[in-house]
N, C-alpha and C. Protein backbone atom coordinates (compact mmCIF):
# COMPACT_ATOMS: atom_id res chain seq x y z
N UNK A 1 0.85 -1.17 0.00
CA UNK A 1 0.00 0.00 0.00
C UNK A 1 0.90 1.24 0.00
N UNK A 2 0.56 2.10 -0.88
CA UNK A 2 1.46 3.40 -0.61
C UNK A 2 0.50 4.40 -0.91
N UNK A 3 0.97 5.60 -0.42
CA UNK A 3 0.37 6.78 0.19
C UNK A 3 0.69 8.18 -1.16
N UNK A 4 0.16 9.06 -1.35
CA UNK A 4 -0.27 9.87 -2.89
C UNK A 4 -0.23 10.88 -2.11
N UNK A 5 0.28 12.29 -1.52
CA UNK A 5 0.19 13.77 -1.66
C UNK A 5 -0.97 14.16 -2.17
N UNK A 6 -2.39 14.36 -1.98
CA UNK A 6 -3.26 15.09 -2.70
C UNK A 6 -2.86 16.54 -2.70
N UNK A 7 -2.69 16.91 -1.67
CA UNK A 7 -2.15 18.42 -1.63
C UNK A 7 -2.57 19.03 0.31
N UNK A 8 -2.69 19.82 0.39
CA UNK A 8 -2.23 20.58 1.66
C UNK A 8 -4.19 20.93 2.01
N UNK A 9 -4.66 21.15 3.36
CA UNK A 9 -5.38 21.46 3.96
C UNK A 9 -6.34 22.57 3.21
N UNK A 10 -5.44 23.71 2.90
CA UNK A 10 -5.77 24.97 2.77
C UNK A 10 -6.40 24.96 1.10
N UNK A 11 -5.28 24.03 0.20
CA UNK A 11 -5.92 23.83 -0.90
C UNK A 11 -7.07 23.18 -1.35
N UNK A 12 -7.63 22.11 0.03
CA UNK A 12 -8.42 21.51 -0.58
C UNK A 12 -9.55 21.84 0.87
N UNK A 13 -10.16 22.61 -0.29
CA UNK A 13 -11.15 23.39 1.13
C UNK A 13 -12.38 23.19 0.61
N UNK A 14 -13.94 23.14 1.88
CA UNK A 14 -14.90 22.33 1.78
C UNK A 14 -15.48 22.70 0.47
N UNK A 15 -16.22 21.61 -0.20
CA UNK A 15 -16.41 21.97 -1.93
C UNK A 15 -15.96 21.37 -3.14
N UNK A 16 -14.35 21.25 -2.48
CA UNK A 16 -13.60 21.10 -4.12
C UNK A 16 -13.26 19.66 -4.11
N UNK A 17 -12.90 19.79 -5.52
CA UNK A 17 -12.52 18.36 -5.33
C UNK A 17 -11.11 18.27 -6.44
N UNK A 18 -10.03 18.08 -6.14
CA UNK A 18 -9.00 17.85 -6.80
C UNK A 18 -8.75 16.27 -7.37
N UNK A 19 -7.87 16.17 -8.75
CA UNK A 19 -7.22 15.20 -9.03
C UNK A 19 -5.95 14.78 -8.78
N UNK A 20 -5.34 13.57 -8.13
CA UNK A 20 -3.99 12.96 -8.44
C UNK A 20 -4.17 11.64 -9.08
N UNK A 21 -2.68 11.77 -9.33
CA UNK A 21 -2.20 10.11 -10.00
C UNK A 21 -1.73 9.08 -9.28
N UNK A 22 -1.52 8.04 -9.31
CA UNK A 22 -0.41 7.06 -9.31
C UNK A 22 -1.21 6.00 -9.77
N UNK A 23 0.49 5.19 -10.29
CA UNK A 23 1.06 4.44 -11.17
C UNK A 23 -0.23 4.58 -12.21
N UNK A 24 0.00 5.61 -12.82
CA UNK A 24 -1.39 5.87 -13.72
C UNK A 24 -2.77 5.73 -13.77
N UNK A 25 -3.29 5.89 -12.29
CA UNK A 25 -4.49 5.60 -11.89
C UNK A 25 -4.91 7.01 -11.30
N UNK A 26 -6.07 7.54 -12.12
CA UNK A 26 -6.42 8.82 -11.75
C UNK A 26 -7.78 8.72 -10.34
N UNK A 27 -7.11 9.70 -9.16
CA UNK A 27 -8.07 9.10 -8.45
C UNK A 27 -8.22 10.62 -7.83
N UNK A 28 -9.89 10.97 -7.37
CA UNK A 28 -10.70 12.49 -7.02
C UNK A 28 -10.15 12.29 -5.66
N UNK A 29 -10.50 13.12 -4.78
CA UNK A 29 -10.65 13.20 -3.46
C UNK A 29 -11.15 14.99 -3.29
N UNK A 30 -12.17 14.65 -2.72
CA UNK A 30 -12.89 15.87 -2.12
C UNK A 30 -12.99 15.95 -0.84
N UNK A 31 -13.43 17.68 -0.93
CA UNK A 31 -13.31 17.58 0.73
C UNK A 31 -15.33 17.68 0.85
N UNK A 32 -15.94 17.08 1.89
CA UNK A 32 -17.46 17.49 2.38
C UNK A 32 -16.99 18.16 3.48
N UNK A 33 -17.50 19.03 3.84
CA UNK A 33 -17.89 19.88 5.21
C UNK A 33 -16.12 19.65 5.93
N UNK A 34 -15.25 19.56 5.36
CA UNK A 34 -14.16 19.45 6.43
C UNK A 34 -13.70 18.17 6.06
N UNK A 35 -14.15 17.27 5.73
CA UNK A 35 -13.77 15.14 5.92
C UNK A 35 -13.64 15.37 4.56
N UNK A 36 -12.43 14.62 3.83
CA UNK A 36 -11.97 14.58 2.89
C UNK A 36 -12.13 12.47 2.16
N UNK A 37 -12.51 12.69 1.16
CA UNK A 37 -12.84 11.22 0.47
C UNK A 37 -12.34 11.18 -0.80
N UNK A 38 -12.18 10.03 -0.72
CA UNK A 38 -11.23 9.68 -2.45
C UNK A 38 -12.32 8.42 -2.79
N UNK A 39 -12.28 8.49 -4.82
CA UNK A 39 -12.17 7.20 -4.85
C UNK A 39 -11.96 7.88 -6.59
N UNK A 40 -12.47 6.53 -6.90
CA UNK A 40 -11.62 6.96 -8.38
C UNK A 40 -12.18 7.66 -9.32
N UNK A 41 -11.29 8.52 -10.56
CA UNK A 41 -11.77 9.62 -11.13
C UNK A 41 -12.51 9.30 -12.13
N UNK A 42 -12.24 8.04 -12.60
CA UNK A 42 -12.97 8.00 -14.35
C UNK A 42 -14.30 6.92 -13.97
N UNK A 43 -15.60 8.01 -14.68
CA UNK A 43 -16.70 7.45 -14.93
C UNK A 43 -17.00 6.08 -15.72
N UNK A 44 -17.68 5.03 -14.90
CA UNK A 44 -17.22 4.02 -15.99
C UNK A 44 -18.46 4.01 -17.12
N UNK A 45 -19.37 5.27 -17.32
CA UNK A 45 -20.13 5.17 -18.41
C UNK A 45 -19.29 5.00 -19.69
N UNK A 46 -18.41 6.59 -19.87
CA UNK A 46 -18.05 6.50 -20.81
C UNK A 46 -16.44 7.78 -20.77
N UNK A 47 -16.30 6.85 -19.54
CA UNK A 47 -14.29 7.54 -19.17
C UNK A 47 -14.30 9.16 -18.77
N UNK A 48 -15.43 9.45 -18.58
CA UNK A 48 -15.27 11.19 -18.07
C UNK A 48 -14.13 11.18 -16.93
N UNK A 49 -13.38 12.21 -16.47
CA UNK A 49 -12.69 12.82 -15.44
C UNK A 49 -13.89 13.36 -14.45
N UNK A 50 -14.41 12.41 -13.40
CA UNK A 50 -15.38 12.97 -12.57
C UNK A 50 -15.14 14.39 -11.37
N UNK A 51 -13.48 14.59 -11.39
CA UNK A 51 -13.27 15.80 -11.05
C UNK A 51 -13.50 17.01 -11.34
N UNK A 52 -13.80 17.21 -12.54
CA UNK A 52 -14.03 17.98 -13.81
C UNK A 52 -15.79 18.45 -13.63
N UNK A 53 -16.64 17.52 -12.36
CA UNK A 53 -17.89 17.60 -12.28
C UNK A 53 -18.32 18.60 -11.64
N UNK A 54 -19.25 18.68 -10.89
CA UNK A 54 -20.01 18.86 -9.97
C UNK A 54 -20.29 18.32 -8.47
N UNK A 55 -19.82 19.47 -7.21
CA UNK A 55 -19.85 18.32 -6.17
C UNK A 55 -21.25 19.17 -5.49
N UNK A 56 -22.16 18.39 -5.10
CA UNK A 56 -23.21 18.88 -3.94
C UNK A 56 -23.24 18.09 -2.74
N UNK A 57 -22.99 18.57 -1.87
CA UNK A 57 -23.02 17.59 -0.50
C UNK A 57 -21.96 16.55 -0.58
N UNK A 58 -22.34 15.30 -0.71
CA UNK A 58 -21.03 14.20 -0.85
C UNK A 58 -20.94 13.50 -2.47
N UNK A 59 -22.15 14.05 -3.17
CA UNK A 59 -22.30 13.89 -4.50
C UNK A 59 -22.37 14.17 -5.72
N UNK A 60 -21.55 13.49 -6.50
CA UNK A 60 -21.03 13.98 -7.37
C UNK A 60 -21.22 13.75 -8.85
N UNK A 61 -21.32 14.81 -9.79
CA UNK A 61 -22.55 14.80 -11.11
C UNK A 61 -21.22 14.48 -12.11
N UNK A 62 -21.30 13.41 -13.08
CA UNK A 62 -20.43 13.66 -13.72
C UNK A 62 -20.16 14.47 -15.06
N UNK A 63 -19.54 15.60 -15.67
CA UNK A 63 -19.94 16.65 -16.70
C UNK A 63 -20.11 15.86 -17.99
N UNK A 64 -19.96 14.73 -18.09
CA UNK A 64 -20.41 14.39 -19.47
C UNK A 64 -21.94 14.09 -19.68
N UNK A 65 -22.33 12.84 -18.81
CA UNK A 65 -23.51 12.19 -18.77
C UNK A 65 -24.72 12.55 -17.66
N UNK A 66 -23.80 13.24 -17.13
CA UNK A 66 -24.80 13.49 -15.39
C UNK A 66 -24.96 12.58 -14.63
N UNK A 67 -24.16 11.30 -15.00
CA UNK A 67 -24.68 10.57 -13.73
C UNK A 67 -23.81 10.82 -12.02
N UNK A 68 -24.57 10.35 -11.31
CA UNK A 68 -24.19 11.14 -10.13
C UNK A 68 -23.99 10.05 -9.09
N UNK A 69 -22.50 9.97 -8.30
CA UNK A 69 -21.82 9.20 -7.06
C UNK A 69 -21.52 9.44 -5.77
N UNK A 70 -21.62 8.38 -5.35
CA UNK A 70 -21.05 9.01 -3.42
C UNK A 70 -19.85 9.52 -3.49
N UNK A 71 -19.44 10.25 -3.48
CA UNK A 71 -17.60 10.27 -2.86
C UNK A 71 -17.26 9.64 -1.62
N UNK A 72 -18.37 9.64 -0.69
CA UNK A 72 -18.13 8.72 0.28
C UNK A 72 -17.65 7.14 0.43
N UNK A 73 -18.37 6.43 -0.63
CA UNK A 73 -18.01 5.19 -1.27
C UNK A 73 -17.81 4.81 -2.34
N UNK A 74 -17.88 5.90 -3.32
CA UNK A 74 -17.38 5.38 -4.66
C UNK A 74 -18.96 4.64 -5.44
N UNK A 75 -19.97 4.43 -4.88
CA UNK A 75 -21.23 4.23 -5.23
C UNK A 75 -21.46 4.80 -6.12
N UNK A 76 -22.73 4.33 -7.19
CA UNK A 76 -23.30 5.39 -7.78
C UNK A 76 -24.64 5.17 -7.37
N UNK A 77 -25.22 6.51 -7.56
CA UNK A 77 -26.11 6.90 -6.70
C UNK A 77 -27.63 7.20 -7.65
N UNK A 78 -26.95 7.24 -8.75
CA UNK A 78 -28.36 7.58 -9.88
C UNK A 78 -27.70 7.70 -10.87
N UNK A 79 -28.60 6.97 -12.57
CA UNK A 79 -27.84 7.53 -13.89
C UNK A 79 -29.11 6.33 -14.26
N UNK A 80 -29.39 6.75 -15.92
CA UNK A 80 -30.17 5.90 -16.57
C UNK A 80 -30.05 4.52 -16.69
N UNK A 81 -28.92 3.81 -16.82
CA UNK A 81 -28.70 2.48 -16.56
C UNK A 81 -27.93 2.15 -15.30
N UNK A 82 -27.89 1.10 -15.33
CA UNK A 82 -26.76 0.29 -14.11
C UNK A 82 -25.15 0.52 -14.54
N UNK A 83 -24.53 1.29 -13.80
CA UNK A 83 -23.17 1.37 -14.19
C UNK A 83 -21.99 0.96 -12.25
N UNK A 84 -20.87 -0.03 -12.91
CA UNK A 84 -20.02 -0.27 -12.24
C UNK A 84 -19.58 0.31 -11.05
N UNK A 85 -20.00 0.41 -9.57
CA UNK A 85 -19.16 0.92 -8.88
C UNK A 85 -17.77 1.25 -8.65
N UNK A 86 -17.07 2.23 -8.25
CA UNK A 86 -15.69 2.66 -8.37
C UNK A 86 -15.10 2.47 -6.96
N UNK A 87 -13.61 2.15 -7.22
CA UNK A 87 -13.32 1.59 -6.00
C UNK A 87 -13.14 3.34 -4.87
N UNK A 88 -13.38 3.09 -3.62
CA UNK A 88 -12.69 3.89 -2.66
C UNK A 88 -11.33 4.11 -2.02
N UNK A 89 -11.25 4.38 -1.56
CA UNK A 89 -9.70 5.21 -0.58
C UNK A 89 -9.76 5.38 0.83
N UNK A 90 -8.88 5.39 1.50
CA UNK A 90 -8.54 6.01 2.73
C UNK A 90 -7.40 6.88 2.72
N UNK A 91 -8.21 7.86 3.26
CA UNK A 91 -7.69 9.30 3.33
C UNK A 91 -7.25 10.13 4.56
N UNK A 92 -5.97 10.26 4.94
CA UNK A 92 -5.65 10.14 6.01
C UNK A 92 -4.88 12.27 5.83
N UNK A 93 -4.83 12.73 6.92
CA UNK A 93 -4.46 14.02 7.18
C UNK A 93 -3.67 14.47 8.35
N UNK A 94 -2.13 14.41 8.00
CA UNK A 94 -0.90 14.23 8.37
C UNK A 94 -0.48 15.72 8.43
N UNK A 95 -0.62 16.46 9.74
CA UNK A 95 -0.06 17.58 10.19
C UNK A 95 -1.42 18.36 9.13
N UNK A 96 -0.72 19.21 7.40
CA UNK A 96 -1.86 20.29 6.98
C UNK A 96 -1.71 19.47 5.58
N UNK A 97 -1.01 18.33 5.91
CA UNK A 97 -1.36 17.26 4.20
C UNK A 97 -2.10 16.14 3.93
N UNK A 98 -2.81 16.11 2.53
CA UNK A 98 -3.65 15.33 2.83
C UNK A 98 -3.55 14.08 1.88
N UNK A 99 -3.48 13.29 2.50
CA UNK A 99 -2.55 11.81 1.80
C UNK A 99 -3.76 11.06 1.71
N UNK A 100 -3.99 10.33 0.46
CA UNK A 100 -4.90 9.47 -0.41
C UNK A 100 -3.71 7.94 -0.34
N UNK A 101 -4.71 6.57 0.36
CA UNK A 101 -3.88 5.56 0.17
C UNK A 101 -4.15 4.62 -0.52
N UNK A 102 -3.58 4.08 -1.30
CA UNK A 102 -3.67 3.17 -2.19
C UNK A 102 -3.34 1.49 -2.37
């Protein structure tokens, strides 16, 4: 298991939701109300960057298709057909950094 830099406290403030990598695996992590969640970035409708979306509350719209996921679990939560759940993360916050583990 190894640990990803999302970025620092201050950057990732309640709302947003940033992208990182590793070993070529693009994975979101947002912050809700303060608690920060990861899981992975690409929609498996049809490969959108779900960072690129819409976050309301813990859920998240994706800008191509609209379908919409937990960030909490990587669930999806609504979209016209049945599409693949995405895996989750643990997200841990080390002094003002906020580390996504893999």
């Amino acid at each position: 298991m190894g640990k990803i830099l999302a970025g620092k406290t201050s950057e990732i403030t309640p709302g947003k939701i940033v992208k990182v990598e590793s070993d070529g695996k693009a994975i979101l992590v947002a912050n809700v109300d303060g608690n920060y969640y990861a899981m992975d970035d690409v929609c498996t409708h049809q490969g959108a960057s779900l960072s690129e979306g819409m976050i309301e509350g813990s859920t998240i719209t994706c800008p191509w298709h609209g379908s919409t996921w937990d960030c909490k679990t990587g669930k999806l939560v609504a979209f016209a057909s049945q599409l693949n759940d995405l895996a989750s993360y643990k997200v841990v916050v080390e002094s003002d950094n906020v580390f996504v583990e893999t």
